[in-house]
Protein backbone atom coordinates (compact mmCIF):
# COMPACT_ATOMS: atom_id res chain seq x y z
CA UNK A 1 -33.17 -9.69 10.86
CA UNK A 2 -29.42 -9.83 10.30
CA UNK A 3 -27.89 -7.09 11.71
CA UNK A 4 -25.75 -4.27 9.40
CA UNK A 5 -22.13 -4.73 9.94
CA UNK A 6 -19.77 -2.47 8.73
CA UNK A 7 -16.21 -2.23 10.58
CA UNK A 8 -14.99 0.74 11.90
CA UNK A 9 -11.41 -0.23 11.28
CA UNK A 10 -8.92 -2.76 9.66
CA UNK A 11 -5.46 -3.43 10.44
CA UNK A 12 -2.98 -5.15 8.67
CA UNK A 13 0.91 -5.35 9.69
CA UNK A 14 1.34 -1.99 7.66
CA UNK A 15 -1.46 -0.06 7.18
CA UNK A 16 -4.64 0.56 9.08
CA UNK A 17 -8.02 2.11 7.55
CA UNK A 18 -10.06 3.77 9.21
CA UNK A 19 -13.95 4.68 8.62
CA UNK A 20 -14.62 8.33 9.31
CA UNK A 21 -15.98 11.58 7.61
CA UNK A 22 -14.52 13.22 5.19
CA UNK A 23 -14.93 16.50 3.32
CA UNK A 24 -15.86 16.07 -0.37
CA UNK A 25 -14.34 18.67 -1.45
CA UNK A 26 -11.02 18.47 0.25
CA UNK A 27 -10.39 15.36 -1.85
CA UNK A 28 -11.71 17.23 -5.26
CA UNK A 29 -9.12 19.63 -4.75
CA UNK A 30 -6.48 17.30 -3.90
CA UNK A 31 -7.34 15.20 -6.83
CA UNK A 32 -7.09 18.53 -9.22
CA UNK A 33 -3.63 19.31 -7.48
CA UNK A 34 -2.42 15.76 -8.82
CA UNK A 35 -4.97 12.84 -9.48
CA UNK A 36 -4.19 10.65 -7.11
CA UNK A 37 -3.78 12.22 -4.23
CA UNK A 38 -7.25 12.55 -3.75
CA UNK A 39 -7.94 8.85 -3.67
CA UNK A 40 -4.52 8.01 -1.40
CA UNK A 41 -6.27 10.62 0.92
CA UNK A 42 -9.61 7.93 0.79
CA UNK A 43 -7.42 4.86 2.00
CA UNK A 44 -7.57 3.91 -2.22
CA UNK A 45 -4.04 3.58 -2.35
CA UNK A 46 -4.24 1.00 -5.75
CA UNK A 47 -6.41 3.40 -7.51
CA UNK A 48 -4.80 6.51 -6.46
CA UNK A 49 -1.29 5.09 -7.54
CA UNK A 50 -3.06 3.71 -10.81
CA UNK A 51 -4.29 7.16 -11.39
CA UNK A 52 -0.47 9.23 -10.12
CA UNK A 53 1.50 7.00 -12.60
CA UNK A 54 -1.27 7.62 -15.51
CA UNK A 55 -1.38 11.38 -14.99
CA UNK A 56 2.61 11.77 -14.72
CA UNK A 57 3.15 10.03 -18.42
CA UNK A 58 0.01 11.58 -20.07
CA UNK A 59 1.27 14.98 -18.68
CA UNK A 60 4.80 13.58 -20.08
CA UNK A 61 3.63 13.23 -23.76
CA UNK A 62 1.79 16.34 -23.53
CA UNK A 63 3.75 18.63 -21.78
CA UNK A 64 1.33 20.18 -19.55
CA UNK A 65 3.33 21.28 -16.87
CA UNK A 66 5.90 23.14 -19.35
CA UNK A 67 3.05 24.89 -21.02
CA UNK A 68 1.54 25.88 -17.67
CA UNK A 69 5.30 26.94 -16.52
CA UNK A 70 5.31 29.22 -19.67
CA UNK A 71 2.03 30.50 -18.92
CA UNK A 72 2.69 31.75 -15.68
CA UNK A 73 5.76 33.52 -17.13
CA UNK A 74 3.84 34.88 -19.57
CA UNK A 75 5.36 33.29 -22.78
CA UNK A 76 2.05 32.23 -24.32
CA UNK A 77 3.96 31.41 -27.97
CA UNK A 78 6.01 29.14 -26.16
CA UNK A 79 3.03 27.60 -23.75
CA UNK A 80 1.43 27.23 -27.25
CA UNK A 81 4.08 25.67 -29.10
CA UNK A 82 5.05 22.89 -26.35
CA UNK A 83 1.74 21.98 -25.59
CA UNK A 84 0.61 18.47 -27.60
CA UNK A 85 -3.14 18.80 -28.29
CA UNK A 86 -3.78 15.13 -28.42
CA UNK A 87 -2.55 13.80 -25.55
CA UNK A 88 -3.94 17.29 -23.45
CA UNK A 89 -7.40 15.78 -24.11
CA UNK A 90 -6.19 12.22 -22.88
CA UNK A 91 -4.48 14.86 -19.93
CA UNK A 92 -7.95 16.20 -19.31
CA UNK A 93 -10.29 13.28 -19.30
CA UNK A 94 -7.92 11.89 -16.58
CA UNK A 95 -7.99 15.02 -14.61
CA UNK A 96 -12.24 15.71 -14.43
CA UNK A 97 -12.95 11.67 -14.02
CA UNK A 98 -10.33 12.03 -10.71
CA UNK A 99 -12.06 14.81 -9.76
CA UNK A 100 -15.37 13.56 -9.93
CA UNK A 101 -14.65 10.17 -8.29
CA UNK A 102 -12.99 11.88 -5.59
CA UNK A 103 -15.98 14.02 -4.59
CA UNK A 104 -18.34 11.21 -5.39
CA UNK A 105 -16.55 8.50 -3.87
CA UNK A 106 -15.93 10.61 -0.09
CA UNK A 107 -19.80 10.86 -0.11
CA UNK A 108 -20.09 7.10 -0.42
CA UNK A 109 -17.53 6.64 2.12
CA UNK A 110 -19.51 9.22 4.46
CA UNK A 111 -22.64 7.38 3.95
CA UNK A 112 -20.76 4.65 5.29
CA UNK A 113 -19.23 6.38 8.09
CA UNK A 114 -22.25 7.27 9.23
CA UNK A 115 -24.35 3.93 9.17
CA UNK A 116 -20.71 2.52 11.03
CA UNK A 117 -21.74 4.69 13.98
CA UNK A 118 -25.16 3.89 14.55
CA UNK A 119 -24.65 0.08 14.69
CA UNK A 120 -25.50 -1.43 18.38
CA UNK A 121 -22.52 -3.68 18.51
CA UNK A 122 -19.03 -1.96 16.90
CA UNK A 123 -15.57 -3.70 16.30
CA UNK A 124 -12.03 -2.59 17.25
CA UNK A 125 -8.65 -4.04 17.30
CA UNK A 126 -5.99 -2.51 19.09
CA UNK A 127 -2.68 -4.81 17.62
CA UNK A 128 -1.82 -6.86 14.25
CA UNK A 129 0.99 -9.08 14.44
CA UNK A 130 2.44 -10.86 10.61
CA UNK A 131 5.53 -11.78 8.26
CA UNK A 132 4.90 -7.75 7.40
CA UNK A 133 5.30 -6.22 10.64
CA UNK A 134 3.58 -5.01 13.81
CA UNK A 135 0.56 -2.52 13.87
CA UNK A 136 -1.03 -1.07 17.05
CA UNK A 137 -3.18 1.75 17.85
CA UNK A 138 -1.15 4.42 20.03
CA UNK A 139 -1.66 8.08 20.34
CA UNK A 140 0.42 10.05 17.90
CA UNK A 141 1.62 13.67 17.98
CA UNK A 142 0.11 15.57 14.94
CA UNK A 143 2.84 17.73 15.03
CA UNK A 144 5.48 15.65 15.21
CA UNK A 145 3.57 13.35 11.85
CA UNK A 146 3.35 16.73 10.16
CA UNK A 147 7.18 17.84 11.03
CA UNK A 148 8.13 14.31 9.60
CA UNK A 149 6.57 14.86 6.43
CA UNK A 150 7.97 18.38 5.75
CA UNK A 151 11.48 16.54 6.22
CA UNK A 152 10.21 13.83 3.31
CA UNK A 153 7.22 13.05 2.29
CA UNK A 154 6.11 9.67 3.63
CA UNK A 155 7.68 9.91 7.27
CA UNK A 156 4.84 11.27 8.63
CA UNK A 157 2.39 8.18 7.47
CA UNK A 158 5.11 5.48 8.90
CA UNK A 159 5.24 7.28 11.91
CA UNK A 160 1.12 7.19 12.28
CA UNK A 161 1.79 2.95 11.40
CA UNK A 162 -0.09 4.09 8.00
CA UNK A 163 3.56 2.81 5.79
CA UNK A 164 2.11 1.52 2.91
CA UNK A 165 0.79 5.08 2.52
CA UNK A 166 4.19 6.57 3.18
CA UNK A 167 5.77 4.48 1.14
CA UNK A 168 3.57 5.45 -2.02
CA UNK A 169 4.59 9.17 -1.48
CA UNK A 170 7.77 8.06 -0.41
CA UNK A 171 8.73 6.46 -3.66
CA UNK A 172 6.86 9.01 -6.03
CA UNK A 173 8.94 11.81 -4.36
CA UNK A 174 12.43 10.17 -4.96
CA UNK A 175 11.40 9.48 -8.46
CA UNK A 176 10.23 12.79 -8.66
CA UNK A 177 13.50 14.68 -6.73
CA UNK A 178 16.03 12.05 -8.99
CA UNK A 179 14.37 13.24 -12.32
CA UNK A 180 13.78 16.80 -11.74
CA UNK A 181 17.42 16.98 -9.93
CA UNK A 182 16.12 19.12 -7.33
CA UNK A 183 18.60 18.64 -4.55
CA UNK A 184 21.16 19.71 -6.74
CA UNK A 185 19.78 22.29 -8.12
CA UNK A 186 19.12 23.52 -4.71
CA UNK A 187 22.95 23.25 -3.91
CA UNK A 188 23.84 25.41 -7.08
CA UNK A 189 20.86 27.86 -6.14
CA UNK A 190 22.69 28.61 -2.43
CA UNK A 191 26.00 28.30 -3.73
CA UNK A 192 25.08 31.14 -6.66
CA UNK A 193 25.41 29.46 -9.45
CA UNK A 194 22.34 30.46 -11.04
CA UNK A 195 22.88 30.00 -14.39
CA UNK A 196 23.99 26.20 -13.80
CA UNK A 197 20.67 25.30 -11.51
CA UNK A 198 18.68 26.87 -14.81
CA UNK A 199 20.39 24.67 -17.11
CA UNK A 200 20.31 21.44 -14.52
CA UNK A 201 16.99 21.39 -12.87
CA UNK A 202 13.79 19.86 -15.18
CA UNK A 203 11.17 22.10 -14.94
CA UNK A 204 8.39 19.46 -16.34
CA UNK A 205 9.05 17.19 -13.00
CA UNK A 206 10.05 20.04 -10.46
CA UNK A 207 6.37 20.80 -11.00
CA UNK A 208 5.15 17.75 -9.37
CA UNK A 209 6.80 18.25 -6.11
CA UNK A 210 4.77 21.37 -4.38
CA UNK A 211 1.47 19.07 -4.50
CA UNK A 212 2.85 16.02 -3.14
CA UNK A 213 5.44 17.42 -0.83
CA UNK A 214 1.82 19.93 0.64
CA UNK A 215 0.05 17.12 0.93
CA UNK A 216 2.07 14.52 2.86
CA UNK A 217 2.52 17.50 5.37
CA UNK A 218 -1.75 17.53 5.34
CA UNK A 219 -2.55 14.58 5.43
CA UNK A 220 0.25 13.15 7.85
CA UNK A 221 -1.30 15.70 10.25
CA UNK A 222 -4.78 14.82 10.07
CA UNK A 223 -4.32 11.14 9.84
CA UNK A 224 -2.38 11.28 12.96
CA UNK A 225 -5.64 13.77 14.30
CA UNK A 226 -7.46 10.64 13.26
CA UNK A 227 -6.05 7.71 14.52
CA UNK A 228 -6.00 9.25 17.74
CA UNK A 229 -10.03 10.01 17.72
CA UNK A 230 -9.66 6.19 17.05
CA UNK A 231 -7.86 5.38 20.12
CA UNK A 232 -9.72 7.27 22.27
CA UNK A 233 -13.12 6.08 21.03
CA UNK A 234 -11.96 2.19 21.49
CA UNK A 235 -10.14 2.83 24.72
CA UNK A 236 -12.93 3.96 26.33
CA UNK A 237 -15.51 1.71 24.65
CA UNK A 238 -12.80 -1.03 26.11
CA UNK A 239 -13.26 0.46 29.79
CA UNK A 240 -17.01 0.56 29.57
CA UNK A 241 -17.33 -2.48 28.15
CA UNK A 242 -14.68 -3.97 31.08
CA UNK A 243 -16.95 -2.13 33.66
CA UNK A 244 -20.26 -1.35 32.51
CA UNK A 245 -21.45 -4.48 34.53
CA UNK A 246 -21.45 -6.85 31.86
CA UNK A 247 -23.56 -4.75 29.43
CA UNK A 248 -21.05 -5.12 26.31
CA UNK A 249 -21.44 -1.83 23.93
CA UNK A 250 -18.58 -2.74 21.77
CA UNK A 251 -16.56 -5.98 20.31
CA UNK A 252 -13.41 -5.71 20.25
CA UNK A 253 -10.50 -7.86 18.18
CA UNK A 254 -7.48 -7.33 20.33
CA UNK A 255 -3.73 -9.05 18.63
CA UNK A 256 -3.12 -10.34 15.35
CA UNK A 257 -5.19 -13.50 14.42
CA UNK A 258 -9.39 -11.96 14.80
């Protein structure tokens, strides 16, 4: 009988995914902050950008985060009047299916997880070499991924070699900082010119930036918590399987070409 093989990484010359347990709910509530996230937070980084680019036009047309702005102010008329019914169902189908396949889908991927671990022989590769750059498994400073992140979303995830990642919430915060003209507005704000940053600064995208800007800082900090349970699970399944008389526990795919 053919054995059950399932990976417990891959590496390509910018990214590397990694098989391991994940809460369901985490991603659930990730995906309700912004769908999307909750799937980049899988390793779905097509999907999860599919479903960030859908969410940020639907919520365009219907001006969701203006009526929830004006809701929290307390200006229901106004939260009533801005709101387009039409495209808030399109807005809400989006929001309960991410939802949904977020918790459903980290399940799967547990499931998986799991089986990974209990296989006799399990594969590793500790470098990738191609046209798109080099990849290797080091031990990373949570800290310092998490520190990067706060600076700009996407740091972090280079820094842990994870830079397709980064450059996803890389790109989707400058788009969302140019359109929202945050840095400016945050300029006016120190300088006191109050009444200037009210007029200048776009509510509707301003909006987007707490949930991606909270989760790079998460997620840069327990990827790097991740990759370096990695590590130190194929170091020292490399050292017994070195000196463990022969007895091989692991395979390994060490450089670029396995």
């Amino acid at each position: 009988m053919t054995q059950f093989r399932i990976k417990r990484m891959q590496m390509t010359g910018i990214s590397i995914g990694i098989f391991h347990k994940k809460t369901p709910w985490m991603a659930a509530w990730w995906s309700a902050a912004l769908p999307g996230l909750g799937h980049i937070c899988l390793g779905e980084y097509f999907k999860g950008f599919i479903l960030l680019t859908w969410e940020a036009y639907v919520n365009t047309k219907a001006h969701v985060n203006m009526a929830i702005l004006y809701t929290f102010t307390g200006d229901f008329q106004a939260a009533h009047d801005v709101i387009d019914e039409g495209w808030a169902l399109v807005y809400v189908s989006i929001f309960c299916f991410a939802i949904f396949d977020g918790y459903r889908m980290t399940i799967e991927l547990n499931t998986y997880a799991d089986l990974e671990r209990k296989q006799k022989n399990r594969q590793f590769q500790f470098a990738k070499y191609s046209i798109w750059g080099v990849n290797y498994l080091s031990h990373k400073n949570p800290w310092a991924a998490a520190g990067w992140s706060a600076l700009f979303a996407g740091f972090g995830h280079i820094y842990n070699m994870k830079t397709l990642k980064g450059i996803i919430l890389l790109g989707w915060l400058v788009v969302i900082i140019h359109l929202s003209h945050f840095p400016q507005g945050v300029i006016y704000t120190l300088t006191g010119r109050f009444e200037e940053t009210r007029n200048l600064v776009d509510y509707h995208w301003l909006m987007f930036f707490p949930s991606i800007y909270v989760f790079g800082i998460w997620d840069a900090y327990n990827d790097a918590v991740e990759m370096n349970k990695l590590f130190e699970e194929a170091f020292k399944g490399h050292l017994r399987e070195r000196f463990s008389g022969g007895k091989k526990a692991h395979k390994f795919s060490i450089g670029g070409n396995n």
